[in-house]
PDB file of N, CA and C in Angstrom:
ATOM      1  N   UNK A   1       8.401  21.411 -13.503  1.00  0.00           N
ATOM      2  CA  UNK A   1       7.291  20.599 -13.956  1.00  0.00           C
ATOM      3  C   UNK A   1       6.452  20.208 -12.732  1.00  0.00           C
ATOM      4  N   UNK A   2       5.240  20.073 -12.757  1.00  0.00           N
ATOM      5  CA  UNK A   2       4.272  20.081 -11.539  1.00  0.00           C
ATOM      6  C   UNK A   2       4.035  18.657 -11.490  1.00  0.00           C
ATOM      7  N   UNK A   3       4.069  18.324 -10.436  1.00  0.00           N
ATOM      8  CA  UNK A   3       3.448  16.739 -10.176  1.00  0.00           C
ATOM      9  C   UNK A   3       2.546  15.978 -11.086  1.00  0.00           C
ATOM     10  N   UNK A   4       1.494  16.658 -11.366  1.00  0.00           N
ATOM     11  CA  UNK A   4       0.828  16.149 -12.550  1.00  0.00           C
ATOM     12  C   UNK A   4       1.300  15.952 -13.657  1.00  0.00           C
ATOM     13  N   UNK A   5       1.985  16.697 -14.533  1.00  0.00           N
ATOM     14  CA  UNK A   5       2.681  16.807 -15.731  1.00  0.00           C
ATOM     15  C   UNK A   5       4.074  15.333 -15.489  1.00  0.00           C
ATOM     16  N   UNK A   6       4.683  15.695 -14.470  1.00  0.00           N
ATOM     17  CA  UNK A   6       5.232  14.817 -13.962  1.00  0.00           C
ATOM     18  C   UNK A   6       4.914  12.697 -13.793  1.00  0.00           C
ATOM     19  N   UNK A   7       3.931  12.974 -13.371  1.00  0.00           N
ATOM     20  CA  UNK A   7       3.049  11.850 -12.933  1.00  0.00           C
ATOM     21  C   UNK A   7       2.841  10.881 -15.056  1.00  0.00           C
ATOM     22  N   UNK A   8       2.141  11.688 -15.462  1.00  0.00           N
ATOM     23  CA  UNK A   8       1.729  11.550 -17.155  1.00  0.00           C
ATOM     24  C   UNK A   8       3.680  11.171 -18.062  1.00  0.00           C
ATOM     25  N   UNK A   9       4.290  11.847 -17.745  1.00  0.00           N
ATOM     26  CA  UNK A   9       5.783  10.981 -17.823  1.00  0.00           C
ATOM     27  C   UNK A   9       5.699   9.828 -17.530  1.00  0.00           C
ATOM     28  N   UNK A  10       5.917   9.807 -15.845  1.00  0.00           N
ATOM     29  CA  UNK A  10       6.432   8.374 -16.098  1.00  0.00           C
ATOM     30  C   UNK A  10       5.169   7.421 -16.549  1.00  0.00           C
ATOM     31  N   UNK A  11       4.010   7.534 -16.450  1.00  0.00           N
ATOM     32  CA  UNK A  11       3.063   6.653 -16.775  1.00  0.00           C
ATOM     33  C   UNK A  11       3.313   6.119 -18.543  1.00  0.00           C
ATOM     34  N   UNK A  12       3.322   7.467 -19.050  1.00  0.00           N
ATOM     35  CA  UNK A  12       4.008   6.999 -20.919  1.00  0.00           C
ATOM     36  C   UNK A  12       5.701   6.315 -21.003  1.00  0.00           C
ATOM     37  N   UNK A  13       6.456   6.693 -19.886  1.00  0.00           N
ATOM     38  CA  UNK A  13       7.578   6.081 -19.536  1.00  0.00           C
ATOM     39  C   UNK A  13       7.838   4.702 -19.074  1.00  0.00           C
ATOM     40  N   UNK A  14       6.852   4.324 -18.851  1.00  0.00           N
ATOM     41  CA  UNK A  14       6.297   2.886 -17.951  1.00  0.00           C
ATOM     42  C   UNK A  14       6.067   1.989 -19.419  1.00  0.00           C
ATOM     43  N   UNK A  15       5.588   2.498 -20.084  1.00  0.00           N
ATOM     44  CA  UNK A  15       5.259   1.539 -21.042  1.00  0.00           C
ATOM     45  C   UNK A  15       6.316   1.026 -22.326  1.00  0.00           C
ATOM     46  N   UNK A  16       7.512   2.098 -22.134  1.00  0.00           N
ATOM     47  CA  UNK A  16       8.585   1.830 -22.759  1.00  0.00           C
ATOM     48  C   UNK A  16       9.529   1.591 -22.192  1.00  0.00           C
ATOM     49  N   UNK A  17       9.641   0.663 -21.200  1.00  0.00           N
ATOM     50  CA  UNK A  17      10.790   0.222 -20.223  1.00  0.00           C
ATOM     51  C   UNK A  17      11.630  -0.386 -21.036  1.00  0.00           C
ATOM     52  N   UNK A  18      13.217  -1.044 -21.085  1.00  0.00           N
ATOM     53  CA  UNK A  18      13.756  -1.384 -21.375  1.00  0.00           C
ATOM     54  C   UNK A  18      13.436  -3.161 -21.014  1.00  0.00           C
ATOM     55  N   UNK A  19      13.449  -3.599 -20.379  1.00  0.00           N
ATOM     56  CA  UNK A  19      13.176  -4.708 -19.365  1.00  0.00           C
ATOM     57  C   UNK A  19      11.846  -4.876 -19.077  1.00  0.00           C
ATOM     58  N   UNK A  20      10.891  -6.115 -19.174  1.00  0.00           N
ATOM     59  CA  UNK A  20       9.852  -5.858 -18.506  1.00  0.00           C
ATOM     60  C   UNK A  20       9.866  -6.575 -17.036  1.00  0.00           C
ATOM     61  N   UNK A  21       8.921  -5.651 -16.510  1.00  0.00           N
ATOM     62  CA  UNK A  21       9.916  -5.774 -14.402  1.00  0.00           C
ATOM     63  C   UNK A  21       8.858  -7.092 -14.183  1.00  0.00           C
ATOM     64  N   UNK A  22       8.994  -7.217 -12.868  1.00  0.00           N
ATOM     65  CA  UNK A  22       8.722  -8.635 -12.506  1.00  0.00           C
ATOM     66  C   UNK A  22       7.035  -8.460 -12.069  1.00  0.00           C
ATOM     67  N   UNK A  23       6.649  -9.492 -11.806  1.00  0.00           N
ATOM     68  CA  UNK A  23       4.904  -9.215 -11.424  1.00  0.00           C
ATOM     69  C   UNK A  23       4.648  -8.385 -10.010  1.00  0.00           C
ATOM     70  N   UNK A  24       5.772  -8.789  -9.414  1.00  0.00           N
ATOM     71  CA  UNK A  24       5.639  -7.748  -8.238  1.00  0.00           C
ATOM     72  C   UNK A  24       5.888  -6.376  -7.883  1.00  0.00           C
ATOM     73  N   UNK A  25       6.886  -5.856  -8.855  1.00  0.00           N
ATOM     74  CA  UNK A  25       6.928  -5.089  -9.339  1.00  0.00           C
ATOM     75  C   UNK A  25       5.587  -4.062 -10.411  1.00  0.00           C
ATOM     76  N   UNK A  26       5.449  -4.908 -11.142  1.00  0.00           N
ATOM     77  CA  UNK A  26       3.694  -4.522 -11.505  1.00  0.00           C
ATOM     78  C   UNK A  26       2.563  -4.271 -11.173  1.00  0.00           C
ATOM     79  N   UNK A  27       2.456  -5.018 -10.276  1.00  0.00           N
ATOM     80  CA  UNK A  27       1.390  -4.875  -9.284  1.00  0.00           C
ATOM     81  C   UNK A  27       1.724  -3.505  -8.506  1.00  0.00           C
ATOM     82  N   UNK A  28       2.939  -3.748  -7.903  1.00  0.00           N
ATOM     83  CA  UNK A  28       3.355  -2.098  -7.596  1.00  0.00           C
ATOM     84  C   UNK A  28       3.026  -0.786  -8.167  1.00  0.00           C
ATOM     85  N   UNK A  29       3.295  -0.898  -9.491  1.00  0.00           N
ATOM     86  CA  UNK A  29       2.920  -0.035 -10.452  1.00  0.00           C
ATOM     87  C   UNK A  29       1.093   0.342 -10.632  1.00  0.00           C
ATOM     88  N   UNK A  30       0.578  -0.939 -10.552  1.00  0.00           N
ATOM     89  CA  UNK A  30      -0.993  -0.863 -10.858  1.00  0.00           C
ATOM     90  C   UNK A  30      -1.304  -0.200  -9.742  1.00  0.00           C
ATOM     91  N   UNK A  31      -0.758  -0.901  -8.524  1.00  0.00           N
ATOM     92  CA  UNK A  31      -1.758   0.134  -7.301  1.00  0.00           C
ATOM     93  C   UNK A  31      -1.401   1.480  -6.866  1.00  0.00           C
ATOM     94  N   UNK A  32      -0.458   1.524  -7.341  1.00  0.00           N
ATOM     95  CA  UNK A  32       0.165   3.197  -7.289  1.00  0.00           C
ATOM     96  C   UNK A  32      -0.792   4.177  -8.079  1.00  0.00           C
ATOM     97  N   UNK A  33      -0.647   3.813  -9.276  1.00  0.00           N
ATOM     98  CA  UNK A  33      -1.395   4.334 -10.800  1.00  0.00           C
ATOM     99  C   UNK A  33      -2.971   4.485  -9.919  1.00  0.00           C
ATOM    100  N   UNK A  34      -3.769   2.905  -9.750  1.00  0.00           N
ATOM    101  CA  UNK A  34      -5.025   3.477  -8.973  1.00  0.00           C
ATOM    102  C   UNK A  34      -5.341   4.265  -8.210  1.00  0.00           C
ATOM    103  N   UNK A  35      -3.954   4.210  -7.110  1.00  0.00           N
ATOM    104  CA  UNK A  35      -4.579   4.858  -6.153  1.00  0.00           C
ATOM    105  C   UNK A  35      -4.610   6.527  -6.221  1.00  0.00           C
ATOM    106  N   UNK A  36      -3.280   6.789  -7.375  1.00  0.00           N
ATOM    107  CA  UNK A  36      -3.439   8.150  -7.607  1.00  0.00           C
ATOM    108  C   UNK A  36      -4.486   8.666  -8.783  1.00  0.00           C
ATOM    109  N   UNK A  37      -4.961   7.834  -9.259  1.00  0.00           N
ATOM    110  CA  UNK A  37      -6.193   8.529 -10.082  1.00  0.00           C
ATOM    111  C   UNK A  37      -7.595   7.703  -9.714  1.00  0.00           C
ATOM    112  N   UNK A  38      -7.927   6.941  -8.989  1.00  0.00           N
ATOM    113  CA  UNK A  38      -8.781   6.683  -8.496  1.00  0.00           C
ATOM    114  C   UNK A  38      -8.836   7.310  -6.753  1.00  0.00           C
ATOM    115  N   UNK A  39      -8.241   7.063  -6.121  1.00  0.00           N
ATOM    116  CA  UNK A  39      -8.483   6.986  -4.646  1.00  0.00           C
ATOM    117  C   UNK A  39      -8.277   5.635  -4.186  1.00  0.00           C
ATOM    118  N   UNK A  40      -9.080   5.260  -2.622  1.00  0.00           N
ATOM    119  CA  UNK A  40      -8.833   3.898  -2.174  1.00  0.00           C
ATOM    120  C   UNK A  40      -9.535   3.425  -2.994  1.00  0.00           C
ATOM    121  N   UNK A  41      -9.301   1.803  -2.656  1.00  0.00           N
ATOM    122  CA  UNK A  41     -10.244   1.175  -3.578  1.00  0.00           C
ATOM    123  C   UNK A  41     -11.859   0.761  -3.255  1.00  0.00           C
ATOM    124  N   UNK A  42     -12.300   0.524  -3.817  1.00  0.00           N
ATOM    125  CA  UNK A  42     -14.022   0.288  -3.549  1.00  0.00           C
ATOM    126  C   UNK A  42     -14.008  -1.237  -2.677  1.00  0.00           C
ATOM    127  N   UNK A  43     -15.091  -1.327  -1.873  1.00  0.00           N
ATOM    128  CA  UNK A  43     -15.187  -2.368  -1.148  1.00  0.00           C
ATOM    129  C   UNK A  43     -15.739  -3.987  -2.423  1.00  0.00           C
ATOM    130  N   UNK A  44     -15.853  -3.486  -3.354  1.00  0.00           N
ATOM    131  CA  UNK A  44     -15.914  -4.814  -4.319  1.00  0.00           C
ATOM    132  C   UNK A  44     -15.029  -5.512  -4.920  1.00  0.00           C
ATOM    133  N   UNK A  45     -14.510  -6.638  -4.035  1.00  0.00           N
ATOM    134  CA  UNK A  45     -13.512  -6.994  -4.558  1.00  0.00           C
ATOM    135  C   UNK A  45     -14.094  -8.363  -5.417  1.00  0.00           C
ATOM    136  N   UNK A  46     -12.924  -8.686  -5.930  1.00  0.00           N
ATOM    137  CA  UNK A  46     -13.060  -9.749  -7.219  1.00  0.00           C
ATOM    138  C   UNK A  46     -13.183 -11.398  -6.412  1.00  0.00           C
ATOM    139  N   UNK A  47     -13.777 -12.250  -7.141  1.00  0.00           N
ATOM    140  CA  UNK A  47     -14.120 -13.516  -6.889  1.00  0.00           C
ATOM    141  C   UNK A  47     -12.852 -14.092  -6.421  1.00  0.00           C
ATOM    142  N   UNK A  48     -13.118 -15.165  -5.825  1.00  0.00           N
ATOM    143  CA  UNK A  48     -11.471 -15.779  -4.911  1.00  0.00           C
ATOM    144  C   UNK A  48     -10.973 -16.984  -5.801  1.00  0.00           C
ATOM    145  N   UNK A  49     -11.057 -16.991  -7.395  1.00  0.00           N
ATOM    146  CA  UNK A  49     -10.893 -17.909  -8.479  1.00  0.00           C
ATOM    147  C   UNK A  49     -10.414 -16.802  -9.238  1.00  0.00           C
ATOM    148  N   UNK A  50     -10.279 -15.617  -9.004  1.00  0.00           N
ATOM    149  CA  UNK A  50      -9.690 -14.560 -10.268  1.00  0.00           C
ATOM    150  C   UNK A  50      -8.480 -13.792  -9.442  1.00  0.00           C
ATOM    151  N   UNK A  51      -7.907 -15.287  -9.792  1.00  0.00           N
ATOM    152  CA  UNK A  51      -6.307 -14.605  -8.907  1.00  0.00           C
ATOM    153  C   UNK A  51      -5.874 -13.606  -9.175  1.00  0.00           C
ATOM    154  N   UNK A  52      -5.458 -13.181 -10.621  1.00  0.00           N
ATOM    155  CA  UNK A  52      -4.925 -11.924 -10.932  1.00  0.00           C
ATOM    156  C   UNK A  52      -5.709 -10.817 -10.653  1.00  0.00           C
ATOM    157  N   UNK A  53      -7.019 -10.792 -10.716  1.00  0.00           N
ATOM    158  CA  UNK A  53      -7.642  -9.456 -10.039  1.00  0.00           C
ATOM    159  C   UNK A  53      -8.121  -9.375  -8.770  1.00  0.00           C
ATOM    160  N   UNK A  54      -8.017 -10.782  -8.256  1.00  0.00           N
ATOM    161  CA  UNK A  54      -7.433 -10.826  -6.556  1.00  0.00           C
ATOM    162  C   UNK A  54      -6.358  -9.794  -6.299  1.00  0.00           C
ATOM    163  N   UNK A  55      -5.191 -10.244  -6.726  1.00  0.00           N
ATOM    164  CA  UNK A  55      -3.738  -9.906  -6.810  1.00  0.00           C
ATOM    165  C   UNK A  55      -3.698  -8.461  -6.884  1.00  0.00           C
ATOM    166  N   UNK A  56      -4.232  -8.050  -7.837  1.00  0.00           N
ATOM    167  CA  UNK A  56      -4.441  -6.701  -8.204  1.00  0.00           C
ATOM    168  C   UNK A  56      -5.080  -5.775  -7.477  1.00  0.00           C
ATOM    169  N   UNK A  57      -6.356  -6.210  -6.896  1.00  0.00           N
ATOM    170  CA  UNK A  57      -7.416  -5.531  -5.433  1.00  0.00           C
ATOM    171  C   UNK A  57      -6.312  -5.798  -3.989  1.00  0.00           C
ATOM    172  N   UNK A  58      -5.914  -6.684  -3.825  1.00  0.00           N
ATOM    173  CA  UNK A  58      -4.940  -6.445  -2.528  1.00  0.00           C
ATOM    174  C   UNK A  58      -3.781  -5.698  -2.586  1.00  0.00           C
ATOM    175  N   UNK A  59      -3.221  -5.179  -3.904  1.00  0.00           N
ATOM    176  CA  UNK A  59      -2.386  -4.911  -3.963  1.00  0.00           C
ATOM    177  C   UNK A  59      -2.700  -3.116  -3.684  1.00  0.00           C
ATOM    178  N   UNK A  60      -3.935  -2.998  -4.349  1.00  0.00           N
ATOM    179  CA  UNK A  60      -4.345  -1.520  -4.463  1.00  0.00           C
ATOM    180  C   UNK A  60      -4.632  -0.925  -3.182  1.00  0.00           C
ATOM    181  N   UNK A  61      -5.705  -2.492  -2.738  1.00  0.00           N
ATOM    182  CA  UNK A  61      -6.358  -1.731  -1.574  1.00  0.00           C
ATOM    183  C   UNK A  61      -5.718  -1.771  -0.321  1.00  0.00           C
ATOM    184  N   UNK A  62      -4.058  -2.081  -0.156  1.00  0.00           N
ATOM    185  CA  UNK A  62      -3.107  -1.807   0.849  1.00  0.00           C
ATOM    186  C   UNK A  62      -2.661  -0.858   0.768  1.00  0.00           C
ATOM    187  N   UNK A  63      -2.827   0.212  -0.470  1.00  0.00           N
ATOM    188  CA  UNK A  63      -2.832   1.409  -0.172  1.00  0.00           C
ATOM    189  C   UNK A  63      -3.686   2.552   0.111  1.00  0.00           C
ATOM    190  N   UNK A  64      -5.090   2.094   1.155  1.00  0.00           N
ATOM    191  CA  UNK A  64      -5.621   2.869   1.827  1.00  0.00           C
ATOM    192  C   UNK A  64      -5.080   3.614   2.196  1.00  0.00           C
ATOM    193  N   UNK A  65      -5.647   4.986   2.038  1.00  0.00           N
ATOM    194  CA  UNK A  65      -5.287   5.992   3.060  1.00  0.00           C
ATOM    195  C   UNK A  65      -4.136   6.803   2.651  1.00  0.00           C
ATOM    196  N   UNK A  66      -3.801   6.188   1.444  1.00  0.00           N
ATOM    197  CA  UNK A  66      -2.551   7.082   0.767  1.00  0.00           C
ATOM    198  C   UNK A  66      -2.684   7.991   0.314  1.00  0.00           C
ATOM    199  N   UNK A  67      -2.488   9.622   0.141  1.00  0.00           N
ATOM    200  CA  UNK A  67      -2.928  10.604  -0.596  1.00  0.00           C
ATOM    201  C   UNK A  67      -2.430  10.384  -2.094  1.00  0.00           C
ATOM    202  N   UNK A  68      -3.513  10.785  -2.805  1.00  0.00           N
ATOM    203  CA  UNK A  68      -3.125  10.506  -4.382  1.00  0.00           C
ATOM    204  C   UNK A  68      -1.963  11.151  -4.883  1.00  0.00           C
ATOM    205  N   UNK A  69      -1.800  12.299  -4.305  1.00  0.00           N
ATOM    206  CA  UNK A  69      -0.013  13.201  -4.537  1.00  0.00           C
ATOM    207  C   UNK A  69       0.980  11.968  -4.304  1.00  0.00           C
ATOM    208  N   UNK A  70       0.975  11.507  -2.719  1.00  0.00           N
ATOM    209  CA  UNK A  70       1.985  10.413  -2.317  1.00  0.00           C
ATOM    210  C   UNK A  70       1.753   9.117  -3.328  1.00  0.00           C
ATOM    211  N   UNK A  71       0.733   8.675  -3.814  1.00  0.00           N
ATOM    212  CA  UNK A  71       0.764   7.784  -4.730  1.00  0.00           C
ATOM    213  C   UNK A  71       1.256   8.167  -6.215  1.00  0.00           C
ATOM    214  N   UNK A  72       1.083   9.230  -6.645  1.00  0.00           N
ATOM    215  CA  UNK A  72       1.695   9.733  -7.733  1.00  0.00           C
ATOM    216  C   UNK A  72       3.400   9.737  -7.542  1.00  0.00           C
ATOM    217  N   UNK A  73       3.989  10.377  -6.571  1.00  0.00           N
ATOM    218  CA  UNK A  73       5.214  10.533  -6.272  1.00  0.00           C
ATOM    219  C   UNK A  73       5.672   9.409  -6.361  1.00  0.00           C
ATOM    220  N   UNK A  74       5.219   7.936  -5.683  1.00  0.00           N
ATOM    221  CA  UNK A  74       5.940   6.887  -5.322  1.00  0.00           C
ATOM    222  C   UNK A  74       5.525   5.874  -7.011  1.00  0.00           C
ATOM    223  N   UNK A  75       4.671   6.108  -7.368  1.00  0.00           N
ATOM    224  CA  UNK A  75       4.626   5.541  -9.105  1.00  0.00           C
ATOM    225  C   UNK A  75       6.125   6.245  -9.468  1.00  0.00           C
ATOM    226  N   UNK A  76       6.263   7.338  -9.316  1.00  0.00           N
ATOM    227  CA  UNK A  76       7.445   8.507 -10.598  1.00  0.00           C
ATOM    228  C   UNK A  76       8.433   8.099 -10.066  1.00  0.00           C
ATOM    229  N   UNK A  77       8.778   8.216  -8.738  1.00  0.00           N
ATOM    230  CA  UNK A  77      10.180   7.195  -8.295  1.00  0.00           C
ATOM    231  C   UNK A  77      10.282   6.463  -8.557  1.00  0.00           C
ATOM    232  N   UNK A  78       9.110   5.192  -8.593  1.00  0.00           N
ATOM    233  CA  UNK A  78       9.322   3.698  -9.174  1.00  0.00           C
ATOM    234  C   UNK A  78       9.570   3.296 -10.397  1.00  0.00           C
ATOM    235  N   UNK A  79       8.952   4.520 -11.515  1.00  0.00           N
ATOM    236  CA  UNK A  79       9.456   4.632 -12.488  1.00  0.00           C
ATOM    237  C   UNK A  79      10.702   4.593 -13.390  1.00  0.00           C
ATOM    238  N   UNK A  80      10.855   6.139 -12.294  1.00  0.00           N
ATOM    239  CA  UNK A  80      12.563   6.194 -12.601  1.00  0.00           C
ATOM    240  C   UNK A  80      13.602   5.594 -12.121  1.00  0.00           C
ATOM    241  N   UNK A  81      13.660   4.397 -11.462  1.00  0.00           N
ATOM    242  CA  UNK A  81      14.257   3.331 -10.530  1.00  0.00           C
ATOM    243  C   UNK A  81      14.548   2.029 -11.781  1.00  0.00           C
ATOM    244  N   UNK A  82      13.156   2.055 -12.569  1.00  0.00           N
ATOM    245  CA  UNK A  82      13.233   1.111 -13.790  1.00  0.00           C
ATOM    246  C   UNK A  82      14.263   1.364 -14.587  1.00  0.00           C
ATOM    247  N   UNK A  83      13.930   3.241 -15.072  1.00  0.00           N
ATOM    248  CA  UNK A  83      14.455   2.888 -16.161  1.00  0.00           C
ATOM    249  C   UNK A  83      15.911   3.303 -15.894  1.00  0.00           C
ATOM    250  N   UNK A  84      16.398   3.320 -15.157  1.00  0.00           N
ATOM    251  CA  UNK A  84      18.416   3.155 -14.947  1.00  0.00           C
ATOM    252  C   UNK A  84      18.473   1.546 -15.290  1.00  0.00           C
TER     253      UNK A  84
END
């Protein structure tokens, strides 16, 4: 199975976890997910009163510079780490 095909697993796999994981853990998940189908993130970040999409832009945009393969890979590990 090719990385891509791969990648579309755990993302439909993610949403049927057994457990739902912790916020830090989530956030993990969100900036992984962005960064492999978006890229880095855009220099617009969110107002400093919108914590959660604060939360969410720092979380993404610390993964500058990550190739979207390596962000795909490290979502599908994190994935499959859940669901054991």
């Amino acid at each position: 199975m090719d990385l891509n095909a791969l990648f579309t697993k755990a993302v439909t796999d993610s949403k049927d976890l057994k457990d739902r994981p912790s916020n830090e853990t989530l956030l993990q998940l969100y900036s992984f997910y962005k960064q492999a189908t978006e890229g880095d993130a855009g220099s617009d970040a969110p107002g400093m009163f919108d914590f959660v999409a604060k939360a969410k832009y720092e979380a993404w945009s610390s993964l500058k510079g990550k190739t979207k393969e390596g962000a795909m890979q490290e979502y599908i590990n994190l994935v499959e780490k859940l669901k054991v």
